[in-house]
Each structure stands twice: as C-alpha cells, then as structure tokens.
C-alpha atoms as a PDB file:
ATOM      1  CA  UNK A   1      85.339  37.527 100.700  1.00  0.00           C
ATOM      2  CA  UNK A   2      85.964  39.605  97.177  1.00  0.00           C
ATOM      3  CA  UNK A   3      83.664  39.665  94.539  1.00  0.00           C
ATOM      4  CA  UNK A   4      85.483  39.571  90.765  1.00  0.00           C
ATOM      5  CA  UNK A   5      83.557  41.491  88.503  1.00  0.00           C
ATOM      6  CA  UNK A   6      84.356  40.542  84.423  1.00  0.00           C
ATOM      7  CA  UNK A   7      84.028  44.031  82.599  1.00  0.00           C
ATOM      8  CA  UNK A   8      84.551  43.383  78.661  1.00  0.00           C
ATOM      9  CA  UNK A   9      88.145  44.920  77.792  1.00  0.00           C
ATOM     10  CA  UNK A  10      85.833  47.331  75.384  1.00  0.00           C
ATOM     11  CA  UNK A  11      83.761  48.630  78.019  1.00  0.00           C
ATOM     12  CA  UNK A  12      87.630  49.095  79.880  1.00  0.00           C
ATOM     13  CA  UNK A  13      88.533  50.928  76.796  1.00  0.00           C
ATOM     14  CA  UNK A  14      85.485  53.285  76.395  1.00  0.00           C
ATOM     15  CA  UNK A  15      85.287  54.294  80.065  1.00  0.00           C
ATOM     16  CA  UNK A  16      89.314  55.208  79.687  1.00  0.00           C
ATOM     17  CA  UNK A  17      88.866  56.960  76.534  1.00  0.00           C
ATOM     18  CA  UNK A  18      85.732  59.459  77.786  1.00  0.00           C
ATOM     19  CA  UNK A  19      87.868  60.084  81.176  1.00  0.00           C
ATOM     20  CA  UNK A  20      90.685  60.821  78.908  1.00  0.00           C
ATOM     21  CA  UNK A  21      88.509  63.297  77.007  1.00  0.00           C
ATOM     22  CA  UNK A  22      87.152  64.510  79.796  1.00  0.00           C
ATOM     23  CA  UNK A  23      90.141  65.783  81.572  1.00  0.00           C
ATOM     24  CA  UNK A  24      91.610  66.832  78.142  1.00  0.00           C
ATOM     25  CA  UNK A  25      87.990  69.062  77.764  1.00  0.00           C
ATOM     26  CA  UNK A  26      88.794  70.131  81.606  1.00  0.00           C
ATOM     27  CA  UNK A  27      92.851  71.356  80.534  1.00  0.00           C
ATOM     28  CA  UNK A  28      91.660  73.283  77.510  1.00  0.00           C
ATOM     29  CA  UNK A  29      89.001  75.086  79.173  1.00  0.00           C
ATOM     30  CA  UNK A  30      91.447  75.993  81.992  1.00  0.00           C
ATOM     31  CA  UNK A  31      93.823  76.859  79.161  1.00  0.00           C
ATOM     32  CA  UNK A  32      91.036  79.302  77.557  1.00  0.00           C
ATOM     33  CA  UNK A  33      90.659  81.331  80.585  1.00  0.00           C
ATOM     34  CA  UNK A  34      94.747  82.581  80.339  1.00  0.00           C
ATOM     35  CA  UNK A  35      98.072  82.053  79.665  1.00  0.00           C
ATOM     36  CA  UNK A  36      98.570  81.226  83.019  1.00  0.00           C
ATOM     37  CA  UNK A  37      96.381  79.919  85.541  1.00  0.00           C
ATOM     38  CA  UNK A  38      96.733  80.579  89.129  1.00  0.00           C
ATOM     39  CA  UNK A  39      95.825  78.126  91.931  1.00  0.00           C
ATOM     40  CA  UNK A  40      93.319  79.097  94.233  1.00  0.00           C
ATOM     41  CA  UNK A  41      94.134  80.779  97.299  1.00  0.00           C
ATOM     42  CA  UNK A  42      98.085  80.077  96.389  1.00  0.00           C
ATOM     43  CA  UNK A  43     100.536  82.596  96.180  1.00  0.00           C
ATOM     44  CA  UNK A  44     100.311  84.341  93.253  1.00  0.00           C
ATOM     45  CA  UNK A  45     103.334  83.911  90.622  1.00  0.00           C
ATOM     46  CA  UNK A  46     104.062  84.349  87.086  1.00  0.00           C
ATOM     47  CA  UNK A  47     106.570  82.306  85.553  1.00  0.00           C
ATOM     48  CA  UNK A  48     106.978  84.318  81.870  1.00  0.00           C
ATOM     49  CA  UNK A  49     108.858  88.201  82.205  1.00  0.00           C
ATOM     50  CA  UNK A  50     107.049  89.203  78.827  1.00  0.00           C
ATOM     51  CA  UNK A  51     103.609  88.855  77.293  1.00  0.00           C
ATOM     52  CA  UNK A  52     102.112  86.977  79.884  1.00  0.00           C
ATOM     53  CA  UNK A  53      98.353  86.599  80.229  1.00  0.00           C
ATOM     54  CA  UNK A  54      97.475  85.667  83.878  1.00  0.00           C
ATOM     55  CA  UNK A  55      94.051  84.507  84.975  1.00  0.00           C
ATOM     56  CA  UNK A  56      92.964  84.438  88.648  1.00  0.00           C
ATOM     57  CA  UNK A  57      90.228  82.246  90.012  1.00  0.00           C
ATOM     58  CA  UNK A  58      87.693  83.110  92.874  1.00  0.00           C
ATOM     59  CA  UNK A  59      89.829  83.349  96.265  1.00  0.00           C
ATOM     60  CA  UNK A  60      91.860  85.063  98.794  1.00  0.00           C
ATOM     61  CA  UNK A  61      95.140  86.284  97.895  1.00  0.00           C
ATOM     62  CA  UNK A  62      98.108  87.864  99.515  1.00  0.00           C
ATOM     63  CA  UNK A  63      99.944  90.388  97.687  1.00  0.00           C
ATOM     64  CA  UNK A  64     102.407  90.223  95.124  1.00  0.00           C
ATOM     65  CA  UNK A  65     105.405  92.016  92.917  1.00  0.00           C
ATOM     66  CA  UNK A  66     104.543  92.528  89.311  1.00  0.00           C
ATOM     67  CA  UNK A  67     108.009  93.025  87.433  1.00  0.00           C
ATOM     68  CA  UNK A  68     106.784  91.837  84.177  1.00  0.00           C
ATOM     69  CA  UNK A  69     107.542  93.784  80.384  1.00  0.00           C
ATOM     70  CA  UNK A  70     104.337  93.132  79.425  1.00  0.00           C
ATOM     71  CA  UNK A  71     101.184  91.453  81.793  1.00  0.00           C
ATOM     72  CA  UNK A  72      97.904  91.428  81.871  1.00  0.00           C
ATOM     73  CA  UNK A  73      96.347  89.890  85.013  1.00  0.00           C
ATOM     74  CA  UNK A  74      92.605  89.266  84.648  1.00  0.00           C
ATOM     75  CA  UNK A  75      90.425  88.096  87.890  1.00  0.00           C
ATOM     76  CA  UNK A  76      87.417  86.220  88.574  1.00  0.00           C
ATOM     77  CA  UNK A  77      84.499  87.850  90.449  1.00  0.00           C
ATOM     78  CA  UNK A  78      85.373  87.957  93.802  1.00  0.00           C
ATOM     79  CA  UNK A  79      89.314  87.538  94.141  1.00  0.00           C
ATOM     80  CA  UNK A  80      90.229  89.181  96.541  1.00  0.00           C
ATOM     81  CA  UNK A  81      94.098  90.431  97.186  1.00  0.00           C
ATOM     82  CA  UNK A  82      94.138  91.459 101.146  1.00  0.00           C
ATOM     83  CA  UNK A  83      98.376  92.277 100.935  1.00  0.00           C
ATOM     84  CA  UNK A  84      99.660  94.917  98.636  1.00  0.00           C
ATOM     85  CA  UNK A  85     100.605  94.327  95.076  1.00  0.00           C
ATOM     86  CA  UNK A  86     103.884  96.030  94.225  1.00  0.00           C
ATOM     87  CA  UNK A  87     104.386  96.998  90.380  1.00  0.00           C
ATOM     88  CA  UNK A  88     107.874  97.587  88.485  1.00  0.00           C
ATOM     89  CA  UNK A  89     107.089  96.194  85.457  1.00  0.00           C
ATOM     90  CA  UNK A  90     104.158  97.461  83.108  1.00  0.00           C
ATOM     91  CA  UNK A  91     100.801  95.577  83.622  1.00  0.00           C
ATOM     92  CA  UNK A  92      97.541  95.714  83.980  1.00  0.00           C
ATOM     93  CA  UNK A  93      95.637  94.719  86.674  1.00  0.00           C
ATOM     94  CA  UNK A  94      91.322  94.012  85.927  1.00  0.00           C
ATOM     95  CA  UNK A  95      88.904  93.279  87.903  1.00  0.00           C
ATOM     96  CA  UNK A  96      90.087  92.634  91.636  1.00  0.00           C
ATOM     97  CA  UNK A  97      89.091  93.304  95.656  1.00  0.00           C
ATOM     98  CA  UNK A  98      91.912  94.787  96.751  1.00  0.00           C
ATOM     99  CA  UNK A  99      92.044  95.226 100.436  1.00  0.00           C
ATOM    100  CA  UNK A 100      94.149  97.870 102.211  1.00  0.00           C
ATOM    101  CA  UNK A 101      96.086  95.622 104.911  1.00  0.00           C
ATOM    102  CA  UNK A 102      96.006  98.007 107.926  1.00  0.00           C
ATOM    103  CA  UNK A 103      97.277 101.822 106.474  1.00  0.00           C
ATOM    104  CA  UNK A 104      98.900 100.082 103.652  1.00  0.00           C
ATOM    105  CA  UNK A 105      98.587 101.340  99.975  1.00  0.00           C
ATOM    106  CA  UNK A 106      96.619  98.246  98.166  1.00  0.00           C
ATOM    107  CA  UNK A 107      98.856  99.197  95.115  1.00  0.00           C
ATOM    108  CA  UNK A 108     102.682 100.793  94.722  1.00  0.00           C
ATOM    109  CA  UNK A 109     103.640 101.630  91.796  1.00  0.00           C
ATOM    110  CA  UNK A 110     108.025 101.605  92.145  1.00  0.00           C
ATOM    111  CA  UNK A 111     109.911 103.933  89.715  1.00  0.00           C
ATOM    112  CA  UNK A 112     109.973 102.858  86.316  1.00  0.00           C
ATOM    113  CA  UNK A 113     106.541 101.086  87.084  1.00  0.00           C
ATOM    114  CA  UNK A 114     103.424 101.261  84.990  1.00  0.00           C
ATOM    115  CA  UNK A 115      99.854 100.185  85.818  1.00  0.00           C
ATOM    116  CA  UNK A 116      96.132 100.247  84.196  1.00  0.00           C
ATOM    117  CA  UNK A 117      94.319  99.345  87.880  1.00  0.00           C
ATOM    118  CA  UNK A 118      90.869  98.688  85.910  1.00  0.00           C
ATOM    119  CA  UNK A 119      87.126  98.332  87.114  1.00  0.00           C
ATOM    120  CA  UNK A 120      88.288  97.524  90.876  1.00  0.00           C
ATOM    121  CA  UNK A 121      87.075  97.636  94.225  1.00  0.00           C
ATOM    122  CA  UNK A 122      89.896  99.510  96.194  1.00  0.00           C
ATOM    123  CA  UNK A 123      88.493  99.226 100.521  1.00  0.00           C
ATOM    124  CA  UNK A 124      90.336 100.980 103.253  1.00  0.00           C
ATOM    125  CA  UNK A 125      89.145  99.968 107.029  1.00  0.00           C
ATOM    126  CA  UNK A 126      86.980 102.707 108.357  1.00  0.00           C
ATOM    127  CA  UNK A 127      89.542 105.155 109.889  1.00  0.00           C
ATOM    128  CA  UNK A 128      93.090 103.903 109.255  1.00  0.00           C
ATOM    129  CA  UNK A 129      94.207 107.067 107.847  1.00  0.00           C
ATOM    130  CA  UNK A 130      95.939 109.521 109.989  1.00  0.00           C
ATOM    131  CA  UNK A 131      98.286 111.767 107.343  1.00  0.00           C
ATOM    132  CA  UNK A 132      98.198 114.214 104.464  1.00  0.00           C
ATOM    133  CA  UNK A 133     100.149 111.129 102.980  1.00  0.00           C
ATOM    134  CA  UNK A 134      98.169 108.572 103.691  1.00  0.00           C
ATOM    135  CA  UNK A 135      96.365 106.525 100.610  1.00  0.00           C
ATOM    136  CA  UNK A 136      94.563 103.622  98.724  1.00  0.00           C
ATOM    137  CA  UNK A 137      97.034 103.863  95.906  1.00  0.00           C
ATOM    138  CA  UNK A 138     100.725 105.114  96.021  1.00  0.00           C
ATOM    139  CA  UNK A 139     103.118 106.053  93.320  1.00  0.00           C
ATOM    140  CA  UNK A 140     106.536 106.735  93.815  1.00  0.00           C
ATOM    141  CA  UNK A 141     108.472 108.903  91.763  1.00  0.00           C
ATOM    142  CA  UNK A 142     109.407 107.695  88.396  1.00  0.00           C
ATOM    143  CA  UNK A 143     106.271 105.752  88.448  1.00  0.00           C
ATOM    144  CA  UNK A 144     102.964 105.836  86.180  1.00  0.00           C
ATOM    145  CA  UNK A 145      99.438 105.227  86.853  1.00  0.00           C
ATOM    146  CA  UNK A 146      95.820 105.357  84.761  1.00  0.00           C
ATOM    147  CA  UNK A 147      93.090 104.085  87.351  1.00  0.00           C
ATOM    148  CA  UNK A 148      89.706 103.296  85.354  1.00  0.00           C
ATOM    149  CA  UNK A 149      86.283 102.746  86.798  1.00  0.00           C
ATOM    150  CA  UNK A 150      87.418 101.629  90.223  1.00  0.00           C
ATOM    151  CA  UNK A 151      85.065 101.887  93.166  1.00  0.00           C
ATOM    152  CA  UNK A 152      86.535 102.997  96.499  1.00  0.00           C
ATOM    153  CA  UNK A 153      85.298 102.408  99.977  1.00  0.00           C
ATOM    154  CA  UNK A 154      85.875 103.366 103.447  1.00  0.00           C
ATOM    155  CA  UNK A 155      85.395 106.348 105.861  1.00  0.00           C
ATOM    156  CA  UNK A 156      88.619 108.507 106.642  1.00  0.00           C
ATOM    157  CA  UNK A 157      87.879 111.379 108.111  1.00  0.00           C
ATOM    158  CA  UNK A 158      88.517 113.371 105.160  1.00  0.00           C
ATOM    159  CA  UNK A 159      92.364 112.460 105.890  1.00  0.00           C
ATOM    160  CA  UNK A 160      94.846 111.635 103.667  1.00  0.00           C
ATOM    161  CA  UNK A 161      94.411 111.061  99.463  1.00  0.00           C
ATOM    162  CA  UNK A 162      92.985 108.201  97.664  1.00  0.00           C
ATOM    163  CA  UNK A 163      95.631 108.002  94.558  1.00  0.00           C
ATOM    164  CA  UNK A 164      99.007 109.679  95.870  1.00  0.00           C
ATOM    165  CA  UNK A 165     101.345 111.119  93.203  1.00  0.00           C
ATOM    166  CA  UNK A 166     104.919 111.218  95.141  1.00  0.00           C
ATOM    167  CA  UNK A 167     106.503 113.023  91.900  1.00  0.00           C
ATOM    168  CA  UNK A 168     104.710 116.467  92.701  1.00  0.00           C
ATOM    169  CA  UNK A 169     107.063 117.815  89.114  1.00  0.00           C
ATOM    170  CA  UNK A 170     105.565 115.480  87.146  1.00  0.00           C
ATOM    171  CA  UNK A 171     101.535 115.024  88.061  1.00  0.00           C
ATOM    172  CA  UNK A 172     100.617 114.383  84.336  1.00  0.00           C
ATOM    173  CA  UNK A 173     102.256 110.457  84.595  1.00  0.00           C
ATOM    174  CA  UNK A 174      99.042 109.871  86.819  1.00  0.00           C
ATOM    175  CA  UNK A 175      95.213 109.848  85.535  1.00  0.00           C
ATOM    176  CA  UNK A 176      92.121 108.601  87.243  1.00  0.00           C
ATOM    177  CA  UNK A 177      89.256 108.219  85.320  1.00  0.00           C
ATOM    178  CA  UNK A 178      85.529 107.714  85.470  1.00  0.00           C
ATOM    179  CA  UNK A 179      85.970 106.144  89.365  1.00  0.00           C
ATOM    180  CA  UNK A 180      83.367 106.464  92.469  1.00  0.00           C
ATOM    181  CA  UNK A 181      84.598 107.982  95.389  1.00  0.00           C
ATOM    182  CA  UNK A 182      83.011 106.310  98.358  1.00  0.00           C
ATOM    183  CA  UNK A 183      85.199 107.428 101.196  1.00  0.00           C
ATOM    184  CA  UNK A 184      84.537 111.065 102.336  1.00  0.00           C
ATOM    185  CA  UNK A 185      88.329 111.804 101.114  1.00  0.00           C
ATOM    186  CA  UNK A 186      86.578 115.584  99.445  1.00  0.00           C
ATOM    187  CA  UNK A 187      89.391 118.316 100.060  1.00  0.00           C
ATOM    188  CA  UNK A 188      92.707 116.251  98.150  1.00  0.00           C
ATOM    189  CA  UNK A 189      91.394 112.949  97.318  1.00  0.00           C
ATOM    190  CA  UNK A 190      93.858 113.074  94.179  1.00  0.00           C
ATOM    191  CA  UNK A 191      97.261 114.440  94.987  1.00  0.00           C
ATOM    192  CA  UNK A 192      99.891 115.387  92.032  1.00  0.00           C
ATOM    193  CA  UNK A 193      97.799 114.347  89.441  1.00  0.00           C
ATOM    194  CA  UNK A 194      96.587 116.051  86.484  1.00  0.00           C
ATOM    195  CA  UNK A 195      93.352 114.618  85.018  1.00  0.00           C
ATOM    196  CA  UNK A 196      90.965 113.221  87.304  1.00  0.00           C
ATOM    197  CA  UNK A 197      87.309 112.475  86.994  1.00  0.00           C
ATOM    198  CA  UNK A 198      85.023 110.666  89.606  1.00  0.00           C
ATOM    199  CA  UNK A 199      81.316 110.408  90.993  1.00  0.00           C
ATOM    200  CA  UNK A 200      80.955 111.420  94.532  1.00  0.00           C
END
C-alpha cells in the first residue's frame, strides 16, 4: 500500500529553490578556499601550468610533482603528504605534514626548481639515516630553496643533514630561516648552504 502525499507546487518550488541556494552557497565557499580544490585523500593534481592557487583539505596524501610557472599550494591543518613531493617548477608549498617515507627526502627540489617550503612539519622515523648524505630535504644542483619556520622531528643519530645542498659551488641558492631543529642532526644539519638560522 502507498500513501500519495499532495505538496502545493509552491511549497515544490521553495524547497527546490533553498536546495539550489544551498549548494550554490556550498560551491562558492569551496571556491573561496582556492583556485583549485583538491579531493580528500585523492591524488593530488593541478590542472593549470601558471598562476594556480591550490587548496588542500584535511587528509592523507601521497606525494606529488610540482612543475608549475607559478603555484601556490596552501593546506588545511593536518594534511598530511606521507610520499615525496618532487618540485621543477617554482611554488610554494604552506602549511603541510610531510612525512619522510622510509630514508626518503620529503621534498626534491630538481634543477631549475624553486620552492618556499613554509611553516611545516618535516618528520623523519627515528633512525632511518645512515649517511653524510642522508636528509629531510634534498636539492639537486641547479635547484633553489628558502625553508621558513618549519619544525623538524626525529632522532638520527646525529647522521646525515636536514636540508642538503647537492650544488656545494653555489650554497647561496639555499636559505633556511627561523626553523626548530628537533632531531639531534648538531654537527652539519645544513649542508652547502649559506644563511641558516634555527632554534635547537
């Protein structure tokens, strides 16, 4: 047995109309937090090569290659990246857990790349480091870094670096500024690089 229920057609039309508004109140919102938006625990991809504006909700991400002109890739509290993010392009990277997968940099920066890695939390596993060459962050030669007000975490055994500089001629295309050092990286936690400043 159904049961019919008669709903006046302008009761039909105001319930469509606030849904309506509602969802178009949900898609500008979403739309104020970035350019882009990515999905939740998806992998992470940007569609534009220049001037792109990425936001990144709460979740667990893999890693990803940055090859962008011009980005900007903003994160929620708490998203995490737990692969390593590979830059060629120039952006900037704010406010992101980035977890070292095994002895693997959390960040590469590939000749010709540029990053701003800013107000992170870069974390190592307790004792994956074994060699002078070792590190949280690596850039290869032809590559540029700034790192601002990152945290970093885990216990090496005063072994390897926390920022490697491959290009050893040219240290100055590498700063890190006003980061905490965590780890007990204390003889060369900065190698190749000019400016640094940190609290122990």
């Amino acid at each position: 047995m159904s049961t019919v229920y008669d709903i006046p057609l302008v009761e039909v039309d105001r319930t469509a109309s606030v849904n309506n508004k509602n969802l178009e109140s949900a898609y500008e919102t979403v739309r104020r937090l970035g350019e882009e938006v990515g999905n939740p625990g998806q992998a992470v991809e940007i569609t534009k090569k220049d001037h792109t504006g990425l936001y990144l909700p709460y979740a667990n991400y893999g890693g990803f290659a940055s090859d962008e002109t011009r980005s900007f890739i903003s994160c929620a509290p708490g998203a995490t990246f737990g692969k390593q993010i590979q830059i060629t392009g120039n952006a900037i990277l704010h406010g992101a857990f980035l977890d070292c997968e095994n002895n693997i940099p959390a960040v590469v920066v590939k000749s010709g790349g540029r990053v701003i890695l800013q107000n992170c939390h870069i974390t190592k596993k307790d004792g994956s480091q074994s060699a002078a060459t070792d590190s949280y962050v690596a850039i290869e030669t032809g590559g540029y870094a700034s790192v601002n007000g990152c945290f970093f975490h885990g216990l090496q055994s005063d072994t390897g670096s926390i920022v490697y500089n491959a290009d050893a001629g040219n240290p100055g295309r590498v700063a890190v500024v006003g980061c905490v050092n965590l780890t007990d990286i204390v003889t060369t936690p900065y190698i190749n690089i000019t400016f640094t400043q940190d609290v122990p």
